[in-house]
PDB file of N, CA and C in Angstrom:
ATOM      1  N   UNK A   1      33.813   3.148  49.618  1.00  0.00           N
ATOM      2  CA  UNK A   1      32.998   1.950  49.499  1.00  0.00           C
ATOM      3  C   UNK A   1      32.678   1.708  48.019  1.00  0.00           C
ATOM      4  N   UNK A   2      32.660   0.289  47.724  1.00  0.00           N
ATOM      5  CA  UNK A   2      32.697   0.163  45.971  1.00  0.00           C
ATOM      6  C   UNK A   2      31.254   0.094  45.745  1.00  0.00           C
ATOM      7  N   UNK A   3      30.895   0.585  44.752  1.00  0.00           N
ATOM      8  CA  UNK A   3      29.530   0.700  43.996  1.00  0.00           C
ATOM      9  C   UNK A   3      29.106  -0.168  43.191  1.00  0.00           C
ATOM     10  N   UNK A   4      28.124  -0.678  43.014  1.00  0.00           N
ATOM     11  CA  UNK A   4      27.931  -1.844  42.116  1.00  0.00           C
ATOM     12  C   UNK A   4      26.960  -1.170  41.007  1.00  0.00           C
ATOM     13  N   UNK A   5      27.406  -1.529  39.860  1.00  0.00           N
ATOM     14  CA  UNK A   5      27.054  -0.679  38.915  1.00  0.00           C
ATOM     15  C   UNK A   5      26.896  -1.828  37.440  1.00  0.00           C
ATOM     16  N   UNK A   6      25.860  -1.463  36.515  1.00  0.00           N
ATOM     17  CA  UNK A   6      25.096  -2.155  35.271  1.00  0.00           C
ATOM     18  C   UNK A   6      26.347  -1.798  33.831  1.00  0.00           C
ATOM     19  N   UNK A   7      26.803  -2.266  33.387  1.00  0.00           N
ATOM     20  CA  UNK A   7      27.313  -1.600  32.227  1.00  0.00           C
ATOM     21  C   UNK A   7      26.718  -1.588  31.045  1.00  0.00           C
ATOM     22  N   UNK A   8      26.568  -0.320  30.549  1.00  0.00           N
ATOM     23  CA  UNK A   8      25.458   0.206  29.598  1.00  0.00           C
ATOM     24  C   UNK A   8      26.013  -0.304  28.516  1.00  0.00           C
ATOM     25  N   UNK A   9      27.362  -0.900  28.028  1.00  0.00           N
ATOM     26  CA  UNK A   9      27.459  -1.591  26.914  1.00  0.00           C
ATOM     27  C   UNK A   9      26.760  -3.026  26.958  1.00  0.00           C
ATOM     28  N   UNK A  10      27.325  -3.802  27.999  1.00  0.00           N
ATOM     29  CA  UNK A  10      26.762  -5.150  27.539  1.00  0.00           C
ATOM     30  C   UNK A  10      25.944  -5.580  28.380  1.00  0.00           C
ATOM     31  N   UNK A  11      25.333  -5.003  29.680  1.00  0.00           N
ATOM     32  CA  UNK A  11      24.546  -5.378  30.949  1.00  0.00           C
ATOM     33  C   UNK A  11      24.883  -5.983  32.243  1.00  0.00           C
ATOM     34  N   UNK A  12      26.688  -6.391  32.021  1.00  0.00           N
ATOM     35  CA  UNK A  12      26.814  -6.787  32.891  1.00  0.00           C
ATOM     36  C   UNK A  12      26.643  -5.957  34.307  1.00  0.00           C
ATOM     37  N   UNK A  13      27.178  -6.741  35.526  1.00  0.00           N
ATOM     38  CA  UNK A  13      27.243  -6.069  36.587  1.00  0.00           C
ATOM     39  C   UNK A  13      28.533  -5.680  36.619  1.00  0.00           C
ATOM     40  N   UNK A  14      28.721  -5.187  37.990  1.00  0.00           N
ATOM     41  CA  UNK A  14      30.851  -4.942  38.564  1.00  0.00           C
ATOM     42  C   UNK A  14      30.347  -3.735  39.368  1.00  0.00           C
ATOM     43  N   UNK A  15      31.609  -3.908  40.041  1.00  0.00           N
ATOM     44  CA  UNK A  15      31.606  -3.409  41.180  1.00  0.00           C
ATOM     45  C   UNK A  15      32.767  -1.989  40.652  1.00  0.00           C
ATOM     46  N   UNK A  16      32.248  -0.853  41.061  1.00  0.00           N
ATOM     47  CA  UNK A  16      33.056   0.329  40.762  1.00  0.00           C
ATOM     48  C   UNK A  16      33.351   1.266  41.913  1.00  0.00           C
ATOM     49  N   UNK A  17      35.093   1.489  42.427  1.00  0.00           N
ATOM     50  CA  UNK A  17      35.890   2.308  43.170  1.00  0.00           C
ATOM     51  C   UNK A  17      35.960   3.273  42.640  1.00  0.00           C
ATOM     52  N   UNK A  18      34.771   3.834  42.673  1.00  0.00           N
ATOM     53  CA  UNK A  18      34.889   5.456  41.975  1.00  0.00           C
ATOM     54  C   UNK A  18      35.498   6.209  43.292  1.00  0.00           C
ATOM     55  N   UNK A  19      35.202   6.019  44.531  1.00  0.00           N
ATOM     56  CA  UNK A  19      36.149   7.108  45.649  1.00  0.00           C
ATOM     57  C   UNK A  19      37.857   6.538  45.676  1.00  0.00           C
ATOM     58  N   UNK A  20      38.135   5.623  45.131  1.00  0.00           N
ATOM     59  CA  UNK A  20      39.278   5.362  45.004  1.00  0.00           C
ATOM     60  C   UNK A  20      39.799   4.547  44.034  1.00  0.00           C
ATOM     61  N   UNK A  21      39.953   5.715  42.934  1.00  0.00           N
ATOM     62  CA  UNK A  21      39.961   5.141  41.383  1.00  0.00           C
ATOM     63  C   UNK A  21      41.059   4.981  41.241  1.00  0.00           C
ATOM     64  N   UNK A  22      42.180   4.621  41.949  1.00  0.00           N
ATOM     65  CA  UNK A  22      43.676   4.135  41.782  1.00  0.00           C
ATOM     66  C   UNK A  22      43.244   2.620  42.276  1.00  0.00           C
ATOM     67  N   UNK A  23      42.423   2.101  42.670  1.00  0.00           N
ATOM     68  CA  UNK A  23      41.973   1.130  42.960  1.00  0.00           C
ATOM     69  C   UNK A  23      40.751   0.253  41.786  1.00  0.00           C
ATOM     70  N   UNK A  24      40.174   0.547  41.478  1.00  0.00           N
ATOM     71  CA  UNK A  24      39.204   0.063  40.268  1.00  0.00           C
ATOM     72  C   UNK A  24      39.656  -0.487  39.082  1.00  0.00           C
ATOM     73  N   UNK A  25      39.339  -0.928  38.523  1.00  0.00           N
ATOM     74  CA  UNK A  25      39.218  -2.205  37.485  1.00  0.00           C
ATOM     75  C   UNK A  25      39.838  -0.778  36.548  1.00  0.00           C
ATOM     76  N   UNK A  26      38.990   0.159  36.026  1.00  0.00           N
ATOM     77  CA  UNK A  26      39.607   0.833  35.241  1.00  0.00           C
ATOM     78  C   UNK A  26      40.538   1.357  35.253  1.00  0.00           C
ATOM     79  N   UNK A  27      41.457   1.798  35.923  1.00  0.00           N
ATOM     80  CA  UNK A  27      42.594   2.557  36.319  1.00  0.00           C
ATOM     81  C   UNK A  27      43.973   1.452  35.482  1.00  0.00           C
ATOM     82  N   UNK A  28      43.482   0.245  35.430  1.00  0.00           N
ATOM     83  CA  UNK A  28      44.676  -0.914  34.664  1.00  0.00           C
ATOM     84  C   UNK A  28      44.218  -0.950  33.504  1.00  0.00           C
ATOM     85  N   UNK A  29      43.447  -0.160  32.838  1.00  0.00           N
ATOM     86  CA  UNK A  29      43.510  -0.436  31.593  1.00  0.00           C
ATOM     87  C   UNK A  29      43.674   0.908  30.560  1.00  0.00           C
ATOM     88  N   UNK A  30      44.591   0.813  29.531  1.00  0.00           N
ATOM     89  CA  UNK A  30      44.941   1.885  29.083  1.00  0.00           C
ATOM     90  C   UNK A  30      43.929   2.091  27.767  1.00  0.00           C
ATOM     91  N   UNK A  31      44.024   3.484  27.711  1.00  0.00           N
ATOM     92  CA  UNK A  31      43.337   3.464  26.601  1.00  0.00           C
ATOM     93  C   UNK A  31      43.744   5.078  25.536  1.00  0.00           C
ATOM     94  N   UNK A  32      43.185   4.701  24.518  1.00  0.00           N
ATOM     95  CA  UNK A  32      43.995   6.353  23.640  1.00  0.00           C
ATOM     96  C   UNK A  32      43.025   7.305  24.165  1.00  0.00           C
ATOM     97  N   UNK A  33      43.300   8.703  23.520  1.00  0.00           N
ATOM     98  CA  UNK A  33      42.165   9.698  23.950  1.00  0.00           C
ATOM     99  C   UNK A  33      41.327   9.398  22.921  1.00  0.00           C
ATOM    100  N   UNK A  34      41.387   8.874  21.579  1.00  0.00           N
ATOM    101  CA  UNK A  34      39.969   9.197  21.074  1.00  0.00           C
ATOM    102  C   UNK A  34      39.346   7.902  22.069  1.00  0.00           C
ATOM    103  N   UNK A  35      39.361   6.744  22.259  1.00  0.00           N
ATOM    104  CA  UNK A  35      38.867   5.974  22.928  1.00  0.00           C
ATOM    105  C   UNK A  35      38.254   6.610  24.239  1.00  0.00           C
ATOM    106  N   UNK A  36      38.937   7.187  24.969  1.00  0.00           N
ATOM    107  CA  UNK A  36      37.916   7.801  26.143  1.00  0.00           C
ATOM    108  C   UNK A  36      37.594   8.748  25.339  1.00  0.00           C
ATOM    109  N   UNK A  37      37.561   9.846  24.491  1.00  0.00           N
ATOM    110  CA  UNK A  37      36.864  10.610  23.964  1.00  0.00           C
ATOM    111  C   UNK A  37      34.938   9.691  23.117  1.00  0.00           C
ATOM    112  N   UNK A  38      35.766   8.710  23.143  1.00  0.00           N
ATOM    113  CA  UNK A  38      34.347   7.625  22.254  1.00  0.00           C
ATOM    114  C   UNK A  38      33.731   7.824  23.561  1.00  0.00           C
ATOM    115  N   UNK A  39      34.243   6.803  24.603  1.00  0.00           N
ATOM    116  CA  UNK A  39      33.221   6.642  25.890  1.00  0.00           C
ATOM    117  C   UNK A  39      32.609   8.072  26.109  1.00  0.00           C
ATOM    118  N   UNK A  40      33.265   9.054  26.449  1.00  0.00           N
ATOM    119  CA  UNK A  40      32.492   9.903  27.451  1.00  0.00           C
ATOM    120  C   UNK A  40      31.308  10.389  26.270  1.00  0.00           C
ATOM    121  N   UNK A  41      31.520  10.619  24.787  1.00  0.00           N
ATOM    122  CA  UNK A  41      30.528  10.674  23.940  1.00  0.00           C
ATOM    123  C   UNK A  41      29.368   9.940  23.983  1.00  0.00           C
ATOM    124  N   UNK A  42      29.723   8.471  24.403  1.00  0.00           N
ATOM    125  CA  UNK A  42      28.578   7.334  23.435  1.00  0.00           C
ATOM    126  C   UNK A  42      27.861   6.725  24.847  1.00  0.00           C
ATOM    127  N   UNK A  43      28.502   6.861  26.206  1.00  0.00           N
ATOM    128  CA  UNK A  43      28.518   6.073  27.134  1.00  0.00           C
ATOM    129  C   UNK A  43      27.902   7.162  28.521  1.00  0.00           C
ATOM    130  N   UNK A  44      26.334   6.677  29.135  1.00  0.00           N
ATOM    131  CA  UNK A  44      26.636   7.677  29.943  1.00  0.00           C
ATOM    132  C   UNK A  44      27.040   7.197  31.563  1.00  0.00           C
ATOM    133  N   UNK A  45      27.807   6.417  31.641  1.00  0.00           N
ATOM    134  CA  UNK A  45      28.600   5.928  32.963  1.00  0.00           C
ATOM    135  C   UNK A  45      29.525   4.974  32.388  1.00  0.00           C
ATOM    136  N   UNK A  46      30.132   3.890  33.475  1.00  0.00           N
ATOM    137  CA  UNK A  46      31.516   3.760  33.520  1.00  0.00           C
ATOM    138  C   UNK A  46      31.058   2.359  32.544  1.00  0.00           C
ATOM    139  N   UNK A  47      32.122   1.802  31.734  1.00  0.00           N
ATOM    140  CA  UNK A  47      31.603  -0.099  31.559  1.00  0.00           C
ATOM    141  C   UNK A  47      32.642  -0.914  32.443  1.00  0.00           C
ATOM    142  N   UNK A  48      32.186  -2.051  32.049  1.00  0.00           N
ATOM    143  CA  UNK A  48      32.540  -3.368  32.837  1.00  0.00           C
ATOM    144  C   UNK A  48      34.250  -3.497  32.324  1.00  0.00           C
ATOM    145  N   UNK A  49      34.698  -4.111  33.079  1.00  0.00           N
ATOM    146  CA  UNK A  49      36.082  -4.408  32.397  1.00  0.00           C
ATOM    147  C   UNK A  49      36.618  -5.097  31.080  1.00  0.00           C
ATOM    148  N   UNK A  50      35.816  -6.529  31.018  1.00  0.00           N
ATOM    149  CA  UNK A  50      35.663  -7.333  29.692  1.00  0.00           C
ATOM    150  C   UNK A  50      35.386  -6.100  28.541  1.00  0.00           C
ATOM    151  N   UNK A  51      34.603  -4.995  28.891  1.00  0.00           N
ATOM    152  CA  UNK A  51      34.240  -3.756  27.265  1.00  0.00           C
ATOM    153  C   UNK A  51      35.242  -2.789  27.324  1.00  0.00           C
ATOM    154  N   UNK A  52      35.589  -2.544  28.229  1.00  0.00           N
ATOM    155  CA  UNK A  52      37.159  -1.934  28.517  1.00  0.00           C
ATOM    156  C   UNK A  52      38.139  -1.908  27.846  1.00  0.00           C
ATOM    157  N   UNK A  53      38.424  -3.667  27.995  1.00  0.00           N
ATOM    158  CA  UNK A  53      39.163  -4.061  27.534  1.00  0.00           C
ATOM    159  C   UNK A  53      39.194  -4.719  25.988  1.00  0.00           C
ATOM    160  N   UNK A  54      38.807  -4.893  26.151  1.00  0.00           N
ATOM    161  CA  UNK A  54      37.754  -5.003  24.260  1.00  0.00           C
ATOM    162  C   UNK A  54      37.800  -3.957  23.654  1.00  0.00           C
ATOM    163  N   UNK A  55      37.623  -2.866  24.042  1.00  0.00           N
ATOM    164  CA  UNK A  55      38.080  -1.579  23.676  1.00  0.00           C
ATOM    165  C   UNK A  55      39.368  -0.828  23.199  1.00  0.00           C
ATOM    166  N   UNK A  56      40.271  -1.333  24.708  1.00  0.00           N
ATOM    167  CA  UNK A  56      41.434  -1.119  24.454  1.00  0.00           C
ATOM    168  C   UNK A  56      42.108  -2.088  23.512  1.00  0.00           C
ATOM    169  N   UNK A  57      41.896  -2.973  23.501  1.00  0.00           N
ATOM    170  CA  UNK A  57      42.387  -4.134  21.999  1.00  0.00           C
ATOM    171  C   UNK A  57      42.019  -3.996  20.872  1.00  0.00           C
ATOM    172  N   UNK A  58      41.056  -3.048  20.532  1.00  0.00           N
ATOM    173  CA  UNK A  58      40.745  -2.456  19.564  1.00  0.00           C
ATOM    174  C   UNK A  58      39.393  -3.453  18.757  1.00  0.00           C
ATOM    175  N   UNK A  59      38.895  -3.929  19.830  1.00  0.00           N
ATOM    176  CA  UNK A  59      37.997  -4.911  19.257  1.00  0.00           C
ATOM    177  C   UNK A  59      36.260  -4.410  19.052  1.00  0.00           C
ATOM    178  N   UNK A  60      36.043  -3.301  19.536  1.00  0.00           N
ATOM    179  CA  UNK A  60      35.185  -2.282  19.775  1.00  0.00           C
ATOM    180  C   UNK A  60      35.592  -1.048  18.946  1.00  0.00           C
ATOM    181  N   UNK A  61      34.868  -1.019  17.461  1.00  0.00           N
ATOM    182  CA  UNK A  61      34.977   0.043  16.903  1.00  0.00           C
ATOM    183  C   UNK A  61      34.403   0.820  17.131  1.00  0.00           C
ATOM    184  N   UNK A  62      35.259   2.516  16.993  1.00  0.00           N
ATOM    185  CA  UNK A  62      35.104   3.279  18.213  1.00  0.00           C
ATOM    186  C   UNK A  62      35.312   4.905  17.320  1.00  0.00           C
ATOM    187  N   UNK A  63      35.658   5.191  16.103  1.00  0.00           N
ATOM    188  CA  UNK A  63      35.636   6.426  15.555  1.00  0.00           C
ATOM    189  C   UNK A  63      34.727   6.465  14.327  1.00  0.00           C
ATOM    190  N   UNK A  64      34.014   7.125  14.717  1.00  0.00           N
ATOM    191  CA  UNK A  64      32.797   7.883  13.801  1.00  0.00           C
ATOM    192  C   UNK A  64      31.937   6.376  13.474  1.00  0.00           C
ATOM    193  N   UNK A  65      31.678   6.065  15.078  1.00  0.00           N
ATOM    194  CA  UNK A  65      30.992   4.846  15.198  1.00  0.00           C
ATOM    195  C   UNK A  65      29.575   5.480  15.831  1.00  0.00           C
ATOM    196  N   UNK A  66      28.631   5.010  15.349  1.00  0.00           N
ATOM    197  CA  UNK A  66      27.246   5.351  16.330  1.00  0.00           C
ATOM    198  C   UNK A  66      27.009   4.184  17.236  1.00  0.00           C
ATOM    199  N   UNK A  67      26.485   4.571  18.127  1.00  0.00           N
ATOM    200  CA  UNK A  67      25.698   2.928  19.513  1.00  0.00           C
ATOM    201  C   UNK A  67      25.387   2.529  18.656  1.00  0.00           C
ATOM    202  N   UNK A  68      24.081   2.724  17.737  1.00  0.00           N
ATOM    203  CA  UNK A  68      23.763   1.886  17.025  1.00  0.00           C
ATOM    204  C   UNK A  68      24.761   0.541  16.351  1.00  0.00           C
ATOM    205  N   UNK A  69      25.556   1.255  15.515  1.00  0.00           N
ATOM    206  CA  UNK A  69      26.510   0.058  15.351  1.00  0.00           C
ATOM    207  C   UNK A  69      27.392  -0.837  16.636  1.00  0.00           C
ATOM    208  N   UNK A  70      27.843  -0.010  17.514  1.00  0.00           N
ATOM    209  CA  UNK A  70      28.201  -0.703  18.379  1.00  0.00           C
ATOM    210  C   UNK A  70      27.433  -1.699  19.068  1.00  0.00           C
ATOM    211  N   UNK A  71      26.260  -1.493  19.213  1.00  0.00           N
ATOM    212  CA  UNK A  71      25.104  -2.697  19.609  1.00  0.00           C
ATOM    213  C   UNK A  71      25.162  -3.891  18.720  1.00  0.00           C
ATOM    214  N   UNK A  72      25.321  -3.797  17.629  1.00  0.00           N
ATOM    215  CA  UNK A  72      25.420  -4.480  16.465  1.00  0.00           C
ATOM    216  C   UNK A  72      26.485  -5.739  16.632  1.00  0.00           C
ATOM    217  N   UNK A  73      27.733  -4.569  17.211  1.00  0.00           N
ATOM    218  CA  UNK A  73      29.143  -5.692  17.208  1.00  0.00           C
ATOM    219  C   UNK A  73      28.921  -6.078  18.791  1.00  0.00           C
ATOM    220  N   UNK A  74      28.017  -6.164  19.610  1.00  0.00           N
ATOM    221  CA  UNK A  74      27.701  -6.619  21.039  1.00  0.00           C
ATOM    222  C   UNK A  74      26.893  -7.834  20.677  1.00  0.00           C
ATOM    223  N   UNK A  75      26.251  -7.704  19.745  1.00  0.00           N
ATOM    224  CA  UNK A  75      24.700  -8.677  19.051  1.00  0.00           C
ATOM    225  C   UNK A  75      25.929  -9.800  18.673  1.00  0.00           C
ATOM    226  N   UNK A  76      26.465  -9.231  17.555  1.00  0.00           N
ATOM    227  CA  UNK A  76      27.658 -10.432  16.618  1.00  0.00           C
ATOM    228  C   UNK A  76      28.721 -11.367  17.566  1.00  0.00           C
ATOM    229  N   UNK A  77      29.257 -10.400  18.582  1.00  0.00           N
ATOM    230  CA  UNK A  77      30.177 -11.194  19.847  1.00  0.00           C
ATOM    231  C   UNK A  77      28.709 -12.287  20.494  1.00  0.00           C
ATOM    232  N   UNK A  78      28.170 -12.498  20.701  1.00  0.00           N
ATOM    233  CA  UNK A  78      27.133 -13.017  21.653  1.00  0.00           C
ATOM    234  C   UNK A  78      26.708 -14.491  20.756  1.00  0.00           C
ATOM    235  N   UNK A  79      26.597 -14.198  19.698  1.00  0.00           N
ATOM    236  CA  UNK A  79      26.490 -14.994  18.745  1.00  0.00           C
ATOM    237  C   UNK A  79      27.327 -16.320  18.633  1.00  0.00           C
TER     238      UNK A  79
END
């Protein structure tokens, strides 16, 4: 059953197949290891797909980045 879940990057909502993660939004999106090495560091649950993927495009700087700054480039996109 899918979980509906907040994403701690930008607030959205989404719905997450964590019992069947060949199924979930995340499973289509690729990403390097330092990139999931960033998340499981900076992030303490899953994000939304739109930060995902923003991520994986490299649009979310992501090495020897603090939240702090990353909030920053969440503030500047919104803008």
């Amino acid at each position: 059953m899918p979980m509906q879940k907040v994403c701690p990057r930008c607030g959205a909502t989404f719905e997450c197949m964590h019992n069947d993660i060949l199924q979930c939004h995340c499973a289509s999106v690729r990403l390097s290891p330092e990139q999931h090495a960033y998340l499981k560091e900076t992030y303490p649950d899953c994000l939304c797909h739109a930060c995902l993927t923003q991520l994986a495009a490299g649009n979310i700087p992501y090495i020897n980045k603090s939240r702090e700054n990353d909030k920053e480039s969440i503030d500047s996109e919104q803008r």
